[in-house]
Protein backbone atom coordinates (compact mmCIF):
# COMPACT_ATOMS: atom_id res chain seq x y z
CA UNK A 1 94.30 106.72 61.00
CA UNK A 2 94.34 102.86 60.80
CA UNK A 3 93.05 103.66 56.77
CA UNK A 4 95.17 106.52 55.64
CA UNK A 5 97.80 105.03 53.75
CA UNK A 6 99.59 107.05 50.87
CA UNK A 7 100.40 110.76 52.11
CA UNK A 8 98.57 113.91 52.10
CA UNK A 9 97.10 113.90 48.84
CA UNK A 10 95.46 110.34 49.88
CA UNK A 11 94.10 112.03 53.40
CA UNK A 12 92.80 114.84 52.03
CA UNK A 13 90.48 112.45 50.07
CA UNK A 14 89.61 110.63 53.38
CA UNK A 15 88.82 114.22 55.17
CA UNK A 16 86.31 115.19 52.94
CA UNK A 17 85.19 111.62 52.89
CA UNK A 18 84.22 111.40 56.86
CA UNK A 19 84.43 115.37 57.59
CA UNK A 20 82.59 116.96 54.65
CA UNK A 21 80.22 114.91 53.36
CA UNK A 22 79.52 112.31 56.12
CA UNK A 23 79.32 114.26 59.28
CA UNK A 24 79.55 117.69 57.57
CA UNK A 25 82.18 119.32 60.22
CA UNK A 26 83.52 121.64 58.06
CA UNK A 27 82.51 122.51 54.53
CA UNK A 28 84.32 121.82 51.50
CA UNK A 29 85.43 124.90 51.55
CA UNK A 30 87.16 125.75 54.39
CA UNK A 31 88.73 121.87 54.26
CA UNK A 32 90.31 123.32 51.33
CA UNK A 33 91.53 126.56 52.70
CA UNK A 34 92.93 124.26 55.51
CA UNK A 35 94.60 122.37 53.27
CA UNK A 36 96.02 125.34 51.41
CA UNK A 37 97.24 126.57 54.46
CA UNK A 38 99.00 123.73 54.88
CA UNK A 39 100.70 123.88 52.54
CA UNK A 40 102.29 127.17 53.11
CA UNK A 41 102.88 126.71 56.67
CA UNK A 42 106.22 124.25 57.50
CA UNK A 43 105.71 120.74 59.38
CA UNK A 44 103.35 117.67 58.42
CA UNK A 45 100.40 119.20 55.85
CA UNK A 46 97.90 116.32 56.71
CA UNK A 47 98.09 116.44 60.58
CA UNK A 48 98.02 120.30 60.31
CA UNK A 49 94.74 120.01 58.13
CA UNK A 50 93.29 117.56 60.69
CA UNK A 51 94.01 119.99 63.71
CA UNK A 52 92.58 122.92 61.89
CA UNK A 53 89.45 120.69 61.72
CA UNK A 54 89.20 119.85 65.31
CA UNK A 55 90.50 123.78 66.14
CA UNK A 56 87.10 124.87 64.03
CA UNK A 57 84.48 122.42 65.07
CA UNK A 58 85.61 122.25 68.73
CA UNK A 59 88.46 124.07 69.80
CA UNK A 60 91.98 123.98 71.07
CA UNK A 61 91.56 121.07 73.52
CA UNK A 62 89.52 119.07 70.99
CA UNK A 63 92.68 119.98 68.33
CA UNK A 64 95.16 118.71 71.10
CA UNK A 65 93.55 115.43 71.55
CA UNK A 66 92.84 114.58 67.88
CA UNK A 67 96.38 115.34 67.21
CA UNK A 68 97.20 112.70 69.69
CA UNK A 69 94.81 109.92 68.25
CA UNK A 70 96.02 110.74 64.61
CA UNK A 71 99.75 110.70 65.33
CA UNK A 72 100.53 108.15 68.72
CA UNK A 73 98.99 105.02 67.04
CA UNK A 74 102.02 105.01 63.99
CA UNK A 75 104.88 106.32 66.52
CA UNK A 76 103.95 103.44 68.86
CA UNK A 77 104.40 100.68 65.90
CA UNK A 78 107.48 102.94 65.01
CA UNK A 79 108.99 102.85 68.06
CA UNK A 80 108.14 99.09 68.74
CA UNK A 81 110.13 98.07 65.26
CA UNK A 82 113.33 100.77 66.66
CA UNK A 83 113.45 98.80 69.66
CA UNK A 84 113.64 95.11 68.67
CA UNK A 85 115.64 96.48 65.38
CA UNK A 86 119.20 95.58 66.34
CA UNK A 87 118.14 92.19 68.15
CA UNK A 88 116.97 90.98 64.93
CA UNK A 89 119.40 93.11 62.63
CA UNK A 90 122.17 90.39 64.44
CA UNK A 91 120.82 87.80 62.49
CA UNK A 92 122.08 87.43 59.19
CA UNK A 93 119.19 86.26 57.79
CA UNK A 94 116.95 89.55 58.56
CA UNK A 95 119.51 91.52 56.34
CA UNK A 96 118.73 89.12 53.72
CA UNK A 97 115.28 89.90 54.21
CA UNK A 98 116.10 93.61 54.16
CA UNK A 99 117.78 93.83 51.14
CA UNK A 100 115.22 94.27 48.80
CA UNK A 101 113.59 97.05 50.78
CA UNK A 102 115.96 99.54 51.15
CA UNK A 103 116.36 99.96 47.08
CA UNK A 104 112.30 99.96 47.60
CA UNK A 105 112.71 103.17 49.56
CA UNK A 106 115.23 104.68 47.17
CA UNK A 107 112.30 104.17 44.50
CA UNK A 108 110.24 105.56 46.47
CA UNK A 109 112.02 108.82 46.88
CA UNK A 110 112.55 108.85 43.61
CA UNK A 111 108.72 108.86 42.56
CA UNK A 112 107.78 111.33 45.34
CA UNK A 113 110.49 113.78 43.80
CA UNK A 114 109.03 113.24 40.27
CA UNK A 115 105.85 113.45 41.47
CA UNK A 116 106.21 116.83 43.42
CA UNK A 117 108.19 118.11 40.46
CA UNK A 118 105.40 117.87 37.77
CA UNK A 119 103.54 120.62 40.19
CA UNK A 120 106.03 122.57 41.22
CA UNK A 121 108.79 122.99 38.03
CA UNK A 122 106.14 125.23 36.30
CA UNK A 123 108.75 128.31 35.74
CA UNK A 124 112.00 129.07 34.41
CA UNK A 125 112.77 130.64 38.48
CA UNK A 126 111.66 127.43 39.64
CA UNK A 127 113.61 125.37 38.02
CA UNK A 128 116.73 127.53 38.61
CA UNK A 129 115.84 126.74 42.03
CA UNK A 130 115.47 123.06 42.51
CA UNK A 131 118.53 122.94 40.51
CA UNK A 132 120.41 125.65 43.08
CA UNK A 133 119.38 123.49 46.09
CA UNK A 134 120.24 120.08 44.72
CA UNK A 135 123.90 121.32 44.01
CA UNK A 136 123.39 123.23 47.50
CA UNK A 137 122.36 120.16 49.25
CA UNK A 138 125.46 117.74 47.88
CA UNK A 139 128.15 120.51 48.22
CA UNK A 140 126.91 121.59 51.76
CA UNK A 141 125.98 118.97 53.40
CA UNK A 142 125.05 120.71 56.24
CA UNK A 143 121.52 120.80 58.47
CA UNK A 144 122.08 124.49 58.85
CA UNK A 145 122.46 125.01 55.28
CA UNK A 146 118.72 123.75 54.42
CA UNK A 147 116.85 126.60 56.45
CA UNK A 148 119.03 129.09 54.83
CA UNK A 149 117.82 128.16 51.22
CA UNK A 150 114.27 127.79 52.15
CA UNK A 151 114.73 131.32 53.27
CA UNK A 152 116.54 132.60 50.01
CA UNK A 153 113.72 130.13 47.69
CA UNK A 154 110.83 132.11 49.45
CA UNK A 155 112.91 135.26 49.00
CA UNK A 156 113.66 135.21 45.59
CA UNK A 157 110.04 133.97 44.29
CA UNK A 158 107.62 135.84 46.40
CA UNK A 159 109.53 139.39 45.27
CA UNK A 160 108.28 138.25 41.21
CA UNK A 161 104.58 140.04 41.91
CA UNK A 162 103.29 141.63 44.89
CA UNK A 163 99.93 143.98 44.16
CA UNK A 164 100.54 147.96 45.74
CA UNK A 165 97.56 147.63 47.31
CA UNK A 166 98.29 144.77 49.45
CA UNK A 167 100.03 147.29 52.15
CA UNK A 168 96.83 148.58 54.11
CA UNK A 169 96.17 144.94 54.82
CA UNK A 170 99.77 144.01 55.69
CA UNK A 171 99.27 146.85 57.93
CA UNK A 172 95.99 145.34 59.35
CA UNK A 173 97.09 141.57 59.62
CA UNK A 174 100.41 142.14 61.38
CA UNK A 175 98.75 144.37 64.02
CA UNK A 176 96.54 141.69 64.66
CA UNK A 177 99.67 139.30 65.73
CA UNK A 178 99.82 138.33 68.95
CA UNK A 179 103.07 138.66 69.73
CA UNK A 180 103.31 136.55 73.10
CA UNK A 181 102.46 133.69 70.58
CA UNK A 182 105.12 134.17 68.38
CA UNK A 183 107.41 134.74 71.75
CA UNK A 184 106.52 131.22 72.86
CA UNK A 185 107.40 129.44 68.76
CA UNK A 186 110.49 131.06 68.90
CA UNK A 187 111.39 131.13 72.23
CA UNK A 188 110.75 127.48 72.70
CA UNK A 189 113.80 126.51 70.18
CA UNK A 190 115.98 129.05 71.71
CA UNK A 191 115.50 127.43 74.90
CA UNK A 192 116.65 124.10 74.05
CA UNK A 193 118.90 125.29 71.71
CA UNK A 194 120.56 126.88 75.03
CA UNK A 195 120.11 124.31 77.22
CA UNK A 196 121.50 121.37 74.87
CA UNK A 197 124.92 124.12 74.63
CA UNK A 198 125.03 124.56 78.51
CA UNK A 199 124.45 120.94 79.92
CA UNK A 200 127.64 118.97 79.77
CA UNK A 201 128.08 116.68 77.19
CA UNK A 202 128.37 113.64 79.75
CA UNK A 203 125.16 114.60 81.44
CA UNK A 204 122.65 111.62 80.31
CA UNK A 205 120.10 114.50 80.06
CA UNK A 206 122.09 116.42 77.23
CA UNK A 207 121.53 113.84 73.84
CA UNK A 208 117.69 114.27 75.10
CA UNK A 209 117.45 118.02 74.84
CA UNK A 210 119.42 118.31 72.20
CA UNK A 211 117.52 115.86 70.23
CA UNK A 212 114.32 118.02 71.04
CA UNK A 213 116.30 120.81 69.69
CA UNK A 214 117.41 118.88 66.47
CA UNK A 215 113.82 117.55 65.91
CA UNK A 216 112.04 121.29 67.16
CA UNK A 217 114.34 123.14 64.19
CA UNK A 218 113.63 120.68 61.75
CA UNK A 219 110.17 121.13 62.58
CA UNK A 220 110.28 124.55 61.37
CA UNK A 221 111.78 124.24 57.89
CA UNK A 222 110.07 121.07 56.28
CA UNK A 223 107.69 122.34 53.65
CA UNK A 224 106.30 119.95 51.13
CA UNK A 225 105.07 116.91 53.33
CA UNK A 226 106.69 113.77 54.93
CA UNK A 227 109.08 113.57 51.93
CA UNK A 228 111.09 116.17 52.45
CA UNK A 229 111.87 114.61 55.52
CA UNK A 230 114.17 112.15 53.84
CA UNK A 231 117.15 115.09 53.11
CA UNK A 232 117.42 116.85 56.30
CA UNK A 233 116.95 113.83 58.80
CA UNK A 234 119.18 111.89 56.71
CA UNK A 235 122.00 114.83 56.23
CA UNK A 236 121.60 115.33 60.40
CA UNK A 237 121.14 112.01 61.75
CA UNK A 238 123.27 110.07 59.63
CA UNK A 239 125.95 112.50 57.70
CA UNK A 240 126.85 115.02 60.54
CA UNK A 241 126.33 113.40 64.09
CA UNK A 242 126.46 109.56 62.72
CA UNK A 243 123.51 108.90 65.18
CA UNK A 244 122.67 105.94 63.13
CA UNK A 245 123.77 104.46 59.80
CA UNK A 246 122.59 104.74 56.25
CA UNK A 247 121.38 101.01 56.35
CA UNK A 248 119.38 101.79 60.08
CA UNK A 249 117.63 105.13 58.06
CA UNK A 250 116.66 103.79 54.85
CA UNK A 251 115.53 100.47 56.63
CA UNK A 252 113.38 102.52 58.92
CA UNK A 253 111.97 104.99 56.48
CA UNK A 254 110.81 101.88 54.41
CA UNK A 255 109.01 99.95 57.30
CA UNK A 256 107.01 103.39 57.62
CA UNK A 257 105.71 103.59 54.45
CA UNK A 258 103.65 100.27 55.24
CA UNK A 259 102.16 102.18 58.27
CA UNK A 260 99.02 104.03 58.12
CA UNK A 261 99.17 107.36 59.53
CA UNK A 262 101.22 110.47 59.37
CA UNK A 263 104.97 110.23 57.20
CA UNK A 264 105.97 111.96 60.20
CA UNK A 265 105.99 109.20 62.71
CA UNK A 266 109.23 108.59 60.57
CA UNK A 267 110.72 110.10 63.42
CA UNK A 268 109.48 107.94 66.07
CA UNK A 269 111.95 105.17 64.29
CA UNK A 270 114.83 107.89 64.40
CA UNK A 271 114.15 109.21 67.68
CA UNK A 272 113.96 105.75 69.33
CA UNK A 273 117.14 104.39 67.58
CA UNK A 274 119.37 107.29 68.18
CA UNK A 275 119.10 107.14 72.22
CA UNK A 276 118.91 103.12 71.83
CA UNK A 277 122.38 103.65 70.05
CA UNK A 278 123.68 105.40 72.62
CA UNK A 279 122.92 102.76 75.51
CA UNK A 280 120.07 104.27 76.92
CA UNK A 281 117.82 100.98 76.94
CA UNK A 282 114.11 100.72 76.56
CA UNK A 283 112.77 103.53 78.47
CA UNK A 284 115.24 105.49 77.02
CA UNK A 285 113.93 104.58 73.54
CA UNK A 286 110.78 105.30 74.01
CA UNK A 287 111.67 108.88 75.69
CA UNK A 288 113.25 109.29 72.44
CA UNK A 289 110.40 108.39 70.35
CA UNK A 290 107.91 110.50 72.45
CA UNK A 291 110.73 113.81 72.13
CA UNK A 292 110.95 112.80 67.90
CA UNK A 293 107.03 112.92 67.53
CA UNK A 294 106.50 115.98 70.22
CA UNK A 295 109.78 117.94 68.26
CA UNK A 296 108.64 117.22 64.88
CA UNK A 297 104.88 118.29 65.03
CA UNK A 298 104.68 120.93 68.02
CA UNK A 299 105.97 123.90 65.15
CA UNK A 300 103.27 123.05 62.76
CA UNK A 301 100.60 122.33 65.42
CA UNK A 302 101.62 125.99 66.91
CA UNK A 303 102.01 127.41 63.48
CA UNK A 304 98.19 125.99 62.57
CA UNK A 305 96.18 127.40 65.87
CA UNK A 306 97.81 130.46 65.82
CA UNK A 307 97.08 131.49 62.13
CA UNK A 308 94.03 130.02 61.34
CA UNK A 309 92.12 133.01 63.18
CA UNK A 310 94.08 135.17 60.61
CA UNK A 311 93.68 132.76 57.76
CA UNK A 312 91.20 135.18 55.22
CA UNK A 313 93.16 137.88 55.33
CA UNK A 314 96.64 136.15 55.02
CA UNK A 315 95.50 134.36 52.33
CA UNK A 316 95.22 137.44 50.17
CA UNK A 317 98.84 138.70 50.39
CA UNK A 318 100.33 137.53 47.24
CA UNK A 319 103.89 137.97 48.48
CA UNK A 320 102.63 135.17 50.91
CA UNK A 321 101.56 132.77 47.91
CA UNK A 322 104.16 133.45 45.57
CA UNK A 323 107.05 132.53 48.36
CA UNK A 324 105.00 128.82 48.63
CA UNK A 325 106.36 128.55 44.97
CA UNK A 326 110.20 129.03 45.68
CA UNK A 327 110.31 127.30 48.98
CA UNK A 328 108.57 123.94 47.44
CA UNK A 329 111.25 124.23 43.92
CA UNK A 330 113.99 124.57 47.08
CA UNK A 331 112.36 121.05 48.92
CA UNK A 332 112.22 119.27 45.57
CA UNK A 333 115.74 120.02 44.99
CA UNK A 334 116.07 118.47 48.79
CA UNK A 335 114.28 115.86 47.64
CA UNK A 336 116.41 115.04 44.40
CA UNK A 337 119.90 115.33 46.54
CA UNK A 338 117.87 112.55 48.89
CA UNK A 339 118.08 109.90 45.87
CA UNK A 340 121.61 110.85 45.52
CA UNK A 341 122.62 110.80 48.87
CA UNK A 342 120.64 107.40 50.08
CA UNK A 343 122.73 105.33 46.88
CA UNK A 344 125.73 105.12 48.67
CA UNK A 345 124.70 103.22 51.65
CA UNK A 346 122.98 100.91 49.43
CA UNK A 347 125.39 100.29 46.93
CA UNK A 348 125.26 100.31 43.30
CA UNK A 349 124.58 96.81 41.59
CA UNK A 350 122.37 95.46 39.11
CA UNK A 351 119.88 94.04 41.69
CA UNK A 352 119.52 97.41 43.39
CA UNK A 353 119.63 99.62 40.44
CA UNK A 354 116.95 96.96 38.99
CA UNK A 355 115.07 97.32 42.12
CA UNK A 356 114.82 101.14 41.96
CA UNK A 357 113.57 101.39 38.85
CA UNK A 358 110.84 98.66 39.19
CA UNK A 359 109.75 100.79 42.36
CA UNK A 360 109.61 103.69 40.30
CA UNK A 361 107.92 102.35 37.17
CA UNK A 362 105.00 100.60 39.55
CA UNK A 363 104.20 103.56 41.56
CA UNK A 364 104.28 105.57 38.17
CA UNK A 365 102.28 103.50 35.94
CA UNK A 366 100.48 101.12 38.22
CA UNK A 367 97.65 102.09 40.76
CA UNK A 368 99.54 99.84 43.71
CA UNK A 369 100.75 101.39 46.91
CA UNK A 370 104.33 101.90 48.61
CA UNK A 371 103.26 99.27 51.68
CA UNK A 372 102.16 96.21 49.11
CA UNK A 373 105.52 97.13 47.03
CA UNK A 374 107.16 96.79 50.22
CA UNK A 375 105.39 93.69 51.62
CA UNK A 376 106.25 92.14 48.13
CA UNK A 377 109.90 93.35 48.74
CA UNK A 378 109.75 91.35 51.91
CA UNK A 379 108.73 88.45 50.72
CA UNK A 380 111.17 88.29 47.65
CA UNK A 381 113.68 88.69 50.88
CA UNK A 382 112.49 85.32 52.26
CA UNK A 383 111.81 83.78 49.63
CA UNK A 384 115.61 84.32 48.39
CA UNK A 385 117.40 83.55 51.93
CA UNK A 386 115.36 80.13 51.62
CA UNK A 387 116.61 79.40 48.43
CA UNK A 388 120.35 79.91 49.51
């Protein structure tokens, strides 16, 4: 963990590092199945990998705790920066300091969207897509809009090609489903959902369970890694229930990306804040940070264990692997409405505009890494407030 900067396509380099070739857990192989499973299976792609490592080599205990020592480290540090975040945010100065890192994380964005784009926008449906969600995304801007076009992007590109013969082992896989299993992944989110609607909103337990709920549905529909995260926590947290502001996000989102460990413990920062926001003190920030991390994985670490047993044969159905081609054209487009949406709490000037695109152009043509563009971003902070 404390070595895994840059994002799934970096830890997927340190897996077969350590877990091939070092201490030969898994083979190359089957890391790469994992990985491909991954990425067809919503929620974080390098923490699912990871568990399906643990799941083979020693079981579902073993994949339990090694989610815990991949994941806590990062929240903790997350939630540590959520909680002394407005002392210091009173201070003038730390906004100075600030300034040049939320632009940073704008950048950022930006390069992860062009980045995802040169694999994905491969097709004339694709690109139909990406551009259907972006418009979808800034027209909406609604959480429960984002699961719907997931839906319709897997739809519309997994009915292109699907071989005849596939049926007999349709047949076979689903009648190998357990069904309690997929009782428990749905019925978990329809509890909460229930709950959060029932409790009064007074109650001090109801922003709690909701904010399971909120974190357990988002859960479900993020496919394409930590980015994607950016659109639908920002649209929820910050557009529709004003949970915290657009300077709090992109601030927080930035700080993360000079973490090591899962994108994911994003959440821990958002989690955290919101209930700090609300008055519930300390404790209450770090329930919140424990219910972001908990919400946020548990889908993909259910999703993981309970198809990996399945994994050869549902890795044949080609309706299966043509749907992973719509549903990641529908997250870039989430991604590109991000950029959009994330300008207006910054603010369009010549230093922030400037700032962007120096972001962009390092990570695109230079082999340095989000947290020393950040650190440098820091620095230019204090170096600027000492100068005024």
């Amino acid at each position: 963990m404390l070595t895994s900067f840059g994002g799934p396509q970096a830890h997927i380099a340190i897996l077969l590092n350590d877990f091939v070739k070092k201490r030969a857990y898994v083979t190359e192989d089957e890391l790469m199945e994992l990985y491909a499973l991954s990425q067809i299976l919503p929620g974080p792609s390098s923490t699912q990998t990871l568990i399906g490592i643990a799941y083979k080599f020693g079981g579902f205990f073993l994949a339990i705790i090694t989610f815990f020592i991949w994941a806590l480290p990062s929240a903790a540090v997350m939630c540590l920066i959520a909680i002394n975040y407005k002392t210091f945010s009173l201070n003038p100065e730390f906004i100075k300091v600030l300034s040049f890192i939320q632009p940073i994380a704008i950048g950022t964005v930006a390069f992860a969207a062009y980045s995802f784009g040169k694999s994905i926008l491969k097709s004339e449906i694709s690109i139909i897509l990406t551009v259907c969600s972006v418009a979808a995304s800034l027209i909406l801007r609604s959480p429960y809009a984002f699961p719907l076009l997931i839906l319709l992007g897997g739809i519309i590109s997994s009915a292109i090609e699907a071989r005849p013969e596939e049926n007999e082992l349709r047949v076979r896989l689903f009648s190998n489903i357990n069904t309690r299993k997929v009782a428990y992944f749905i019925g978990i989110l329809l509890f909460f959902a229930l709950l959060g609607a029932v409790i009064n909103r007074t109650s001090p337990f109801s922003l709690p369970i909701r904010l399971f709920e909120n974190f357990y549905r988002n859960g479900i529909i993020i496919f394409g890694g930590g980015q994607v995260l950016v659109p639908l926590m920002y649209t929820e947290f910050v557009d529709v229930k004003h949970y915290l502001s657009g300077q709090e996000f992109l601030s927080g989102f930035a700080l993360q990306q000079m973490i090591p460990g899962p994108t994911f413990s994003f959440t821990s920062f958002l989690g955290a804040l919101t209930l700090g926001n609300q008055g519930y003190g300390i404790a209450g920030q770090i329930l919140g940070s424990l219910i972001a991390v908990i919400g946020i994985n548990a889908p993909g670490i259910i999703l993981i264990l309970f198809i990996v047993p399945f994994w050869n044969d549902l890795k044949k159905i080609t309706r299966i692997k043509k749907s992973l081609s719509g549903v990641n054209a529908v997250a870039l487009g989430f991604m590109i409405a991000a950029f959009f949406l994330l300008l207006a709490p910054v603010g369009l000037n010549y230093l922030n505009i400037i700032t962007i695109l120096i972001t962009f152009l390092i990570l695109r043509f230079t082999k340095i890494k989000i947290p020393y563009i950040i650190l440098g971003g820091i620095l230019t902070g204090l170096i600027t407030s000492f100068l005024q």
